[in-house]
PDB file of N, CA and C in Angstrom:
ATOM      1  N   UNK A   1       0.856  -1.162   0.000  1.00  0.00           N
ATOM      2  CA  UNK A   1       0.000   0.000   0.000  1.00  0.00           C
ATOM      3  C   UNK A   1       0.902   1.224   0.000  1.00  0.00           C
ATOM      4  N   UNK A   2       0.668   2.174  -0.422  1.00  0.00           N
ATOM      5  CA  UNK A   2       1.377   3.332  -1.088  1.00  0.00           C
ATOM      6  C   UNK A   2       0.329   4.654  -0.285  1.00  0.00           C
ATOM      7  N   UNK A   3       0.546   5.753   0.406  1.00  0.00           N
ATOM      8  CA  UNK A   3      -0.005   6.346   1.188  1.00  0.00           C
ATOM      9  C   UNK A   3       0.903   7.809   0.633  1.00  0.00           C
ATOM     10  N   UNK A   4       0.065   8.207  -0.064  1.00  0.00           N
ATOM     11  CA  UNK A   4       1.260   9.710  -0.789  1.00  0.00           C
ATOM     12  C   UNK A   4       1.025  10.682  -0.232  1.00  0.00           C
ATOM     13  N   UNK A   5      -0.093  11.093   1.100  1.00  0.00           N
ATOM     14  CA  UNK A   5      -0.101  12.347   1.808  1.00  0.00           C
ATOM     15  C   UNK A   5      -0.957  11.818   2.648  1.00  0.00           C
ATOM     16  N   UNK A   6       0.070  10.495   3.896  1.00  0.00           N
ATOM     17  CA  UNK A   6      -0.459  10.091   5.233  1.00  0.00           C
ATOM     18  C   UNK A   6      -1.443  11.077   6.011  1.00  0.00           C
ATOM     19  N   UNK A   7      -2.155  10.643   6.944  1.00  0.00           N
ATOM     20  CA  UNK A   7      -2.817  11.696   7.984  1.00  0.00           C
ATOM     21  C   UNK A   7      -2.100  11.724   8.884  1.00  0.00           C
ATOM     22  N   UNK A   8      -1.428  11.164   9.014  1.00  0.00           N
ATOM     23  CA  UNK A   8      -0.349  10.843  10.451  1.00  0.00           C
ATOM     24  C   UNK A   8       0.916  10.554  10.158  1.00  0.00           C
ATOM     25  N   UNK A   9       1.533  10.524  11.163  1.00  0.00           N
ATOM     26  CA  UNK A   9       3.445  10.679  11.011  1.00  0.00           C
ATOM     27  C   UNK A   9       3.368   9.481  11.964  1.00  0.00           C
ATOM     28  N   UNK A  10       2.714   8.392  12.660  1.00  0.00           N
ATOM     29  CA  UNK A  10       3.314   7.115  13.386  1.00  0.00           C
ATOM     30  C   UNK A  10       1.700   6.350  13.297  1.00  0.00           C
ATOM     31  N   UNK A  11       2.263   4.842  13.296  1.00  0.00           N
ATOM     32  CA  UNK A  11       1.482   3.665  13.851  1.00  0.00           C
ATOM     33  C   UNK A  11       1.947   2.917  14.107  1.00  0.00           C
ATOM     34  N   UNK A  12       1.285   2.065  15.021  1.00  0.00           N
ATOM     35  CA  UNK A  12       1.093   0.692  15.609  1.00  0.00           C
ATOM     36  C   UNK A  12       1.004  -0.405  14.858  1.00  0.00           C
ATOM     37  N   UNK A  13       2.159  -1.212  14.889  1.00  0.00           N
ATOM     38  CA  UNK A  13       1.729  -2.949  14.606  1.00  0.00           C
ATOM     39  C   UNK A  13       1.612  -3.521  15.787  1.00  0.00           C
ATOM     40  N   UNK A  14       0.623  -4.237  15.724  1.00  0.00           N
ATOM     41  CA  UNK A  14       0.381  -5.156  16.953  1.00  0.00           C
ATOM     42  C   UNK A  14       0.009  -6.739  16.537  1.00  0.00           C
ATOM     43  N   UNK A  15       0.673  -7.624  16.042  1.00  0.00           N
ATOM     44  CA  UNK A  15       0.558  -8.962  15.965  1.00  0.00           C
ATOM     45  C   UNK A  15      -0.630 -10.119  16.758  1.00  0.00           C
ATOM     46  N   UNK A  16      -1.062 -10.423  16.667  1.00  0.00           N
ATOM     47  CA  UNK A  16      -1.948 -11.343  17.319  1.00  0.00           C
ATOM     48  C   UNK A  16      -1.017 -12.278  18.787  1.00  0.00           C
ATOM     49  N   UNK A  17       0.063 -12.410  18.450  1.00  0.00           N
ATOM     50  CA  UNK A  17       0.811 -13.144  19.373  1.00  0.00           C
ATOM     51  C   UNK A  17       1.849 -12.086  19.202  1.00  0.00           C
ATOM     52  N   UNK A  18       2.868 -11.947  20.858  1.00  0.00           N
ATOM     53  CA  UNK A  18       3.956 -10.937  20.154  1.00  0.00           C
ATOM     54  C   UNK A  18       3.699  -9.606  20.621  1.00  0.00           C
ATOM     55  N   UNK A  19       5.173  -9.040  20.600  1.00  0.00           N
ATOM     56  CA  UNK A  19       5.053  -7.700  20.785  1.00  0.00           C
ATOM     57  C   UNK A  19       4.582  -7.081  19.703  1.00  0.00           C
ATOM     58  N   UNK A  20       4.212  -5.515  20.376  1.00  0.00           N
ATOM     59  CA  UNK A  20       4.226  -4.582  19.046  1.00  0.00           C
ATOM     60  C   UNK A  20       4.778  -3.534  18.666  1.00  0.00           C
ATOM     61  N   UNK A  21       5.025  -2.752  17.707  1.00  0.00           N
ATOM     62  CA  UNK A  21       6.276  -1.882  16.989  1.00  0.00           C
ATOM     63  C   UNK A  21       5.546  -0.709  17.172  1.00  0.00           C
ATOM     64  N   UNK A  22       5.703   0.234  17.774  1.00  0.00           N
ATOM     65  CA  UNK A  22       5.602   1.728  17.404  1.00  0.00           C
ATOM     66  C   UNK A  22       6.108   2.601  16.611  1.00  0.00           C
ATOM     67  N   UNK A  23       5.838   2.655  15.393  1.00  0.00           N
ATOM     68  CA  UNK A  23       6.834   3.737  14.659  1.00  0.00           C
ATOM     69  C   UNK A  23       6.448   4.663  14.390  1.00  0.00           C
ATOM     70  N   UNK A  24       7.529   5.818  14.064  1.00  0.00           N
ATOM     71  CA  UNK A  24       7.234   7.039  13.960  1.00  0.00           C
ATOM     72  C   UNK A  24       8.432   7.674  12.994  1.00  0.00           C
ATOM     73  N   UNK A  25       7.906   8.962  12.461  1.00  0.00           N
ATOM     74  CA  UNK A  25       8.867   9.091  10.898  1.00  0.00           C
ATOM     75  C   UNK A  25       8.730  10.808  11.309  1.00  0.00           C
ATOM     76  N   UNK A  26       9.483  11.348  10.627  1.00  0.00           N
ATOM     77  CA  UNK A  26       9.248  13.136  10.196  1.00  0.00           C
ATOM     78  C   UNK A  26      10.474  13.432   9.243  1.00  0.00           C
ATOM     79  N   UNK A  27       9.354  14.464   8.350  1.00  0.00           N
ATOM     80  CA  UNK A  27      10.749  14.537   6.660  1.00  0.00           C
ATOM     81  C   UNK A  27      10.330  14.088   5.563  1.00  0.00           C
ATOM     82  N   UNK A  28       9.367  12.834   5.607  1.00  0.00           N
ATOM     83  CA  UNK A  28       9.250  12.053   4.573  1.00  0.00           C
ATOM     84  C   UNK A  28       7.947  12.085   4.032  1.00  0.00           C
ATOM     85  N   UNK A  29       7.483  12.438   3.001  1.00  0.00           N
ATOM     86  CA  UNK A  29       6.115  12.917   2.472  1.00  0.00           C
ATOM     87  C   UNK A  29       5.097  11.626   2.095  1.00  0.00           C
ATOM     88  N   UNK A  30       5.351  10.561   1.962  1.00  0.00           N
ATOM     89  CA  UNK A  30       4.953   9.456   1.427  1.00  0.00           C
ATOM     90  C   UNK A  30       5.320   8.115   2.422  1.00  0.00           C
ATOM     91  N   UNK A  31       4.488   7.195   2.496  1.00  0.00           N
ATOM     92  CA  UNK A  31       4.701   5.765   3.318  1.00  0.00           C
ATOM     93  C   UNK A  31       4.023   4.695   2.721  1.00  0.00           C
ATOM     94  N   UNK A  32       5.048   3.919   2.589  1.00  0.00           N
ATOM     95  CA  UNK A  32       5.190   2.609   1.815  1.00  0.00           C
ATOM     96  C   UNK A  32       4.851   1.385   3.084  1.00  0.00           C
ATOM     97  N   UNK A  33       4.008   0.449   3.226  1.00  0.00           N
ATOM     98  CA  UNK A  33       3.564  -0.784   3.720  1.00  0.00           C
ATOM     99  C   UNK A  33       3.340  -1.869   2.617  1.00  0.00           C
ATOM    100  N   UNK A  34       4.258  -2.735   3.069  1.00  0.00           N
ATOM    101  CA  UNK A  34       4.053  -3.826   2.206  1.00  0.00           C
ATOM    102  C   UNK A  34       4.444  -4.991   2.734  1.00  0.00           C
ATOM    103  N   UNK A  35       4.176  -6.337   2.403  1.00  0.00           N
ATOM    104  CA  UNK A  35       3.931  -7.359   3.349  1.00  0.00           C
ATOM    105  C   UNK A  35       4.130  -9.201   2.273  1.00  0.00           C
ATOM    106  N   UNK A  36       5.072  -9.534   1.764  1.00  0.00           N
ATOM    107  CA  UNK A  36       4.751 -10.558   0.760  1.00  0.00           C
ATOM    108  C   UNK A  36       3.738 -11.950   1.619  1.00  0.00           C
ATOM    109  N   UNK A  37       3.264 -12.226   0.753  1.00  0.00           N
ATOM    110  CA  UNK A  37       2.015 -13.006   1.002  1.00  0.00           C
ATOM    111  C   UNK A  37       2.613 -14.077   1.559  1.00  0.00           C
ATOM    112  N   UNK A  38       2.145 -14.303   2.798  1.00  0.00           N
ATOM    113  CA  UNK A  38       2.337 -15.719   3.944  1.00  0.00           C
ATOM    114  C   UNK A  38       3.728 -15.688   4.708  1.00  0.00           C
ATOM    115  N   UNK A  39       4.133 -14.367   4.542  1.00  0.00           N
ATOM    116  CA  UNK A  39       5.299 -14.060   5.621  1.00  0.00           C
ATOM    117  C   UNK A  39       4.731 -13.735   6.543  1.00  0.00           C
ATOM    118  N   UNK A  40       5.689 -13.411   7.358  1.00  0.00           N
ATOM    119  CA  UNK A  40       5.779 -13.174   8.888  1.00  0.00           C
ATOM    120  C   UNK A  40       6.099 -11.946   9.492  1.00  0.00           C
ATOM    121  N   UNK A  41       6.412 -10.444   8.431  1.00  0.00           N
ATOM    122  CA  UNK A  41       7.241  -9.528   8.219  1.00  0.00           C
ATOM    123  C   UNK A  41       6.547  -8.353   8.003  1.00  0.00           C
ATOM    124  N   UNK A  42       6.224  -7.879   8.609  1.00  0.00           N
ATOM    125  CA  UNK A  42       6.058  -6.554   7.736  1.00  0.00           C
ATOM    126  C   UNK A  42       6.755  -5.196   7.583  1.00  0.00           C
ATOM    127  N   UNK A  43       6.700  -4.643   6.306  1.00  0.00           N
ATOM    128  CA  UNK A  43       8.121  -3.431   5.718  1.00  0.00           C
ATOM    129  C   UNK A  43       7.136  -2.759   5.804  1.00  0.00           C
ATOM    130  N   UNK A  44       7.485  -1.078   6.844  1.00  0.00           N
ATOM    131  CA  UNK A  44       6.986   0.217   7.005  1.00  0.00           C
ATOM    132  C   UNK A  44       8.390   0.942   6.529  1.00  0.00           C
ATOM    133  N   UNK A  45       8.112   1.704   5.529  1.00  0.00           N
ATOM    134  CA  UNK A  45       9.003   1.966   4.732  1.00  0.00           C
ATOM    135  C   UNK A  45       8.765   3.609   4.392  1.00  0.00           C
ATOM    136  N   UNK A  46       9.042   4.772   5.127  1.00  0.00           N
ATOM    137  CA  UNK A  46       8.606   6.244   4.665  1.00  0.00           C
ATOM    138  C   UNK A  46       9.427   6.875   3.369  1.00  0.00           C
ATOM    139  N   UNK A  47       9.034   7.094   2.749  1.00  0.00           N
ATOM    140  CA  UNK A  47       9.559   8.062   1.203  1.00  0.00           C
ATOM    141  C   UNK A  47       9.237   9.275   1.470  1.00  0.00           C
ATOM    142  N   UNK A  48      10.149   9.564   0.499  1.00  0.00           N
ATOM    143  CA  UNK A  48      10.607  10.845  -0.044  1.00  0.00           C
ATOM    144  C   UNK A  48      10.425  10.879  -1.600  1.00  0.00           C
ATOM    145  N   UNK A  49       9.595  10.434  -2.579  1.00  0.00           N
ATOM    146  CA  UNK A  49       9.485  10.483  -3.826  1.00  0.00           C
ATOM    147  C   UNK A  49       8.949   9.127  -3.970  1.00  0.00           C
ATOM    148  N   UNK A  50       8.318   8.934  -5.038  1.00  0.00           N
ATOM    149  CA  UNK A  50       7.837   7.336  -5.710  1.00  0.00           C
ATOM    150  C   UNK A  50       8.063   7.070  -7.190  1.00  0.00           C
ATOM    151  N   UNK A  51       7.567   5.655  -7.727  1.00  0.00           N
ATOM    152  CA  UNK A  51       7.333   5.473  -8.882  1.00  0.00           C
ATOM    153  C   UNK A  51       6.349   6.527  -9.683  1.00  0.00           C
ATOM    154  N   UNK A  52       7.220   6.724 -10.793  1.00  0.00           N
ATOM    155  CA  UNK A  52       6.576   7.623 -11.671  1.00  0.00           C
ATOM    156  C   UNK A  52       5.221   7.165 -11.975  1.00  0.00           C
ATOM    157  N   UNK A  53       3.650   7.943 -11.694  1.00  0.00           N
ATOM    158  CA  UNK A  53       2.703   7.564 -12.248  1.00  0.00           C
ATOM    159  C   UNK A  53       2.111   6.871 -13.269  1.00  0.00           C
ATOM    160  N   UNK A  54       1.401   6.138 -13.594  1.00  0.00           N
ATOM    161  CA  UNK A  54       0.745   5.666 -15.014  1.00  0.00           C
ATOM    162  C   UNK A  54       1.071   6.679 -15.866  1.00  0.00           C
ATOM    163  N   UNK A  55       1.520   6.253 -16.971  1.00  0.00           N
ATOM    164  CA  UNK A  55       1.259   7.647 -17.956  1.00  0.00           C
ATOM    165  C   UNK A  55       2.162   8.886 -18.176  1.00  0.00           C
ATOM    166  N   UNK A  56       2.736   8.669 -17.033  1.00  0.00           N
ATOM    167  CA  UNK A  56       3.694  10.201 -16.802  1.00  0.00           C
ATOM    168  C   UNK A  56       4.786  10.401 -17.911  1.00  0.00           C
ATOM    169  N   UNK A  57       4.860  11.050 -18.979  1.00  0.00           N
ATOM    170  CA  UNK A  57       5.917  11.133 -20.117  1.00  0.00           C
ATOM    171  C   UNK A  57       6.883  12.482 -19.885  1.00  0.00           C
ATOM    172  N   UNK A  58       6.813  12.891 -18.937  1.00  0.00           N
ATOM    173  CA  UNK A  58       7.113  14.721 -18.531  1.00  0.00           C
ATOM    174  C   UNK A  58       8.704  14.695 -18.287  1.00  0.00           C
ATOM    175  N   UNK A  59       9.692  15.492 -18.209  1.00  0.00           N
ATOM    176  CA  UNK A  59      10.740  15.498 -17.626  1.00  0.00           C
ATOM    177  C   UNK A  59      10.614  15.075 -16.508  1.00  0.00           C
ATOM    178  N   UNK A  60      12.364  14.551 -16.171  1.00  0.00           N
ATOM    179  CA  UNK A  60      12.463  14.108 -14.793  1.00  0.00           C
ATOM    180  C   UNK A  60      11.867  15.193 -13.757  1.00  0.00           C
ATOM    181  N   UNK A  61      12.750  16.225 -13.984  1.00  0.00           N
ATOM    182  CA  UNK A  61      12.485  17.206 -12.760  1.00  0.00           C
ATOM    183  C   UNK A  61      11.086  17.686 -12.612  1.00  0.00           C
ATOM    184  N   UNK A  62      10.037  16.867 -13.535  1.00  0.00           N
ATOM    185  CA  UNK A  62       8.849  17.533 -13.169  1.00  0.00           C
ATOM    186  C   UNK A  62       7.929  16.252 -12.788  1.00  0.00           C
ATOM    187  N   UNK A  63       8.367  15.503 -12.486  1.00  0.00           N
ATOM    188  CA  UNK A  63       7.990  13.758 -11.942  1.00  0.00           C
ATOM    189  C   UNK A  63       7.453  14.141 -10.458  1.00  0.00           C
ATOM    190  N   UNK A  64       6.182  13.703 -10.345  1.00  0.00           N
ATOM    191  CA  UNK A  64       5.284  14.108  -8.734  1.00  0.00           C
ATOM    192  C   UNK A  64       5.860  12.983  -7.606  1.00  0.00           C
ATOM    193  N   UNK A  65       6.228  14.012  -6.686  1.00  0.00           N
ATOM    194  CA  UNK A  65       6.703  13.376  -5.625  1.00  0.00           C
ATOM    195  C   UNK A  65       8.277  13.868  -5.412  1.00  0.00           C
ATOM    196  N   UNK A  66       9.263  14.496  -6.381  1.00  0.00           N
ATOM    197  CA  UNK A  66      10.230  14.539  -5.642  1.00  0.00           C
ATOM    198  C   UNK A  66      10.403  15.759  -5.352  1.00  0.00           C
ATOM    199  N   UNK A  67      11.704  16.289  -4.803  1.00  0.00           N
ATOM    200  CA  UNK A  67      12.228  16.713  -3.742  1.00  0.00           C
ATOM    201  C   UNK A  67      12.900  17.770  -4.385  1.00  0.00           C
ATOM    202  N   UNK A  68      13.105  19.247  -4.634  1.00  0.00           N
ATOM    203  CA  UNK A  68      13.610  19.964  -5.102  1.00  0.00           C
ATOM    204  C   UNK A  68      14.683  20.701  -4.202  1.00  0.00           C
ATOM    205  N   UNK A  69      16.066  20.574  -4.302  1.00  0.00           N
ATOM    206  CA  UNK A  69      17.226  21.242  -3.025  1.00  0.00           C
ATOM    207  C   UNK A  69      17.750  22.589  -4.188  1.00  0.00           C
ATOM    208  N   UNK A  70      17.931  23.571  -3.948  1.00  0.00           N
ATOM    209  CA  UNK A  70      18.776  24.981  -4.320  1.00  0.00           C
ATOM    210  C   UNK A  70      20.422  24.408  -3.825  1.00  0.00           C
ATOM    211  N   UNK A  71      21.278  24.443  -4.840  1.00  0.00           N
ATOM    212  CA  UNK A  71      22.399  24.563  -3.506  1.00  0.00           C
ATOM    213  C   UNK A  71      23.072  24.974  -2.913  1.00  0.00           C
ATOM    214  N   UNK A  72      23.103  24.645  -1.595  1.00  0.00           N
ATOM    215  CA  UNK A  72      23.285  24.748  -0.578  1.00  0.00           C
ATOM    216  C   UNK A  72      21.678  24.770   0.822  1.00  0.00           C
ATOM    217  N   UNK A  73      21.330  24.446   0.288  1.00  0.00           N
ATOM    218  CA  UNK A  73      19.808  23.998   1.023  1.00  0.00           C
ATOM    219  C   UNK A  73      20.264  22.461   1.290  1.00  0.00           C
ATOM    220  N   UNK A  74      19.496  22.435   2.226  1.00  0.00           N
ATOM    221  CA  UNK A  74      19.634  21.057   2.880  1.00  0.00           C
ATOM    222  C   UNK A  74      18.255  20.183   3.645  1.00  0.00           C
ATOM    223  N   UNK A  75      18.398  18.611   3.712  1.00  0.00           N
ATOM    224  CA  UNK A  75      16.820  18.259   3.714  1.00  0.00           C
ATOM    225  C   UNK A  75      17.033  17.457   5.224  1.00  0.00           C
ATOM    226  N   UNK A  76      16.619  17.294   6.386  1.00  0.00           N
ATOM    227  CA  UNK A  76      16.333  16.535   7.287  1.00  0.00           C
ATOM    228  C   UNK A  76      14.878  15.508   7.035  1.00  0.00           C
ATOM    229  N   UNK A  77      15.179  14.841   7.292  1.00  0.00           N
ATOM    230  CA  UNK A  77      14.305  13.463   7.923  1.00  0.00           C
ATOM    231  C   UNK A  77      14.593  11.936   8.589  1.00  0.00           C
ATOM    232  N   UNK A  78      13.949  11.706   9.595  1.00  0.00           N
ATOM    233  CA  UNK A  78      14.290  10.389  10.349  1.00  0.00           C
ATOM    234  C   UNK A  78      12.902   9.724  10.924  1.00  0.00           C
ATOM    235  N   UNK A  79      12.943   8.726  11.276  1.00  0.00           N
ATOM    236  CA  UNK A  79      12.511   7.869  11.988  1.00  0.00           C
ATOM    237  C   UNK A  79      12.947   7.479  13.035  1.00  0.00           C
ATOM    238  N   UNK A  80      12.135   6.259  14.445  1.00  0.00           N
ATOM    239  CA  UNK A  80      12.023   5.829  14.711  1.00  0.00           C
ATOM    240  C   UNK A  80      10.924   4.537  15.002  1.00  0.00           C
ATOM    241  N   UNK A  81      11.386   3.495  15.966  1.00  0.00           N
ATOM    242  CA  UNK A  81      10.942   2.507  16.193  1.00  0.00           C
ATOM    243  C   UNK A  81      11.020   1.934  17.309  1.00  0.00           C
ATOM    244  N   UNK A  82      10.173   1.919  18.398  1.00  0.00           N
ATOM    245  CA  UNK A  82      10.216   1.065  19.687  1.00  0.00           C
ATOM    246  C   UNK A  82       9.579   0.004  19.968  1.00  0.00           C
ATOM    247  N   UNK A  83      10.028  -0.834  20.886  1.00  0.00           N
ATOM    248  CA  UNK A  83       9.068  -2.425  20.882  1.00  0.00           C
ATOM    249  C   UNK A  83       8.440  -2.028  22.275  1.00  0.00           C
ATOM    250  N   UNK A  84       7.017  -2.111  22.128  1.00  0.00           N
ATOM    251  CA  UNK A  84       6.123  -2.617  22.827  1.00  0.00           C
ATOM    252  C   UNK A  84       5.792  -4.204  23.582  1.00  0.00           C
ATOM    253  N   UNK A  85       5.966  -4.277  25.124  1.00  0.00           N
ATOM    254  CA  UNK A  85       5.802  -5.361  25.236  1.00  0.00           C
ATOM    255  C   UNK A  85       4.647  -5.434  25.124  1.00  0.00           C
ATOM    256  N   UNK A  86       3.797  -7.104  24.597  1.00  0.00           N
ATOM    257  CA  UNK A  86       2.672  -7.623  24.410  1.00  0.00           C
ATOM    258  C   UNK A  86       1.673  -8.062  25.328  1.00  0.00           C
ATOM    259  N   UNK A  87       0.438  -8.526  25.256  1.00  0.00           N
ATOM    260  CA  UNK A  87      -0.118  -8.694  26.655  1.00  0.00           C
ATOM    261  C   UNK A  87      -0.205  -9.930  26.753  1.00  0.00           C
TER     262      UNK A  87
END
């Protein structure tokens, strides 16, 4: 799942058995969740730009989603992640 202007900057995984993950991001305009079928895993993954749209034939620099720096401008963003014990 692909989330290109989240409502929120953190969530909760909480597993059925198991602890759970609190994460939290700032910087990153876009959040990537994805999960391959009958694993055990799941990838919370925050972006900064994506795959070019269906269709999109435009110059690079005009491709939705990225990140424009002047230079000497500079970009912050990070995450975190804490484990929750389970009940």
């Amino acid at each position: 799942m692909i989330f290109l202007h989240p409502a929120s900057r953190s969530l909760r995984f909480h597993p059925e058995k198991g602890d759970a993950l609190a994460f939290s991001w700032h910087g990153f305009e876009q959040l990537g969740l994805w999960m391959k079928p009958g694993s055990d895993f799941l990838c919370i993954e925050p972006w900064q730009g994506y795959a070019s749209p269906t269709g999109f034939d435009g110059p690079f620099e005009q491709k939705p989603g990225l990140l424009h720096l002047q230079p000497g401008e500079s970009w912050q963003a990070g995450w975190s992640v804490a484990l929750q014990p389970g009940s």
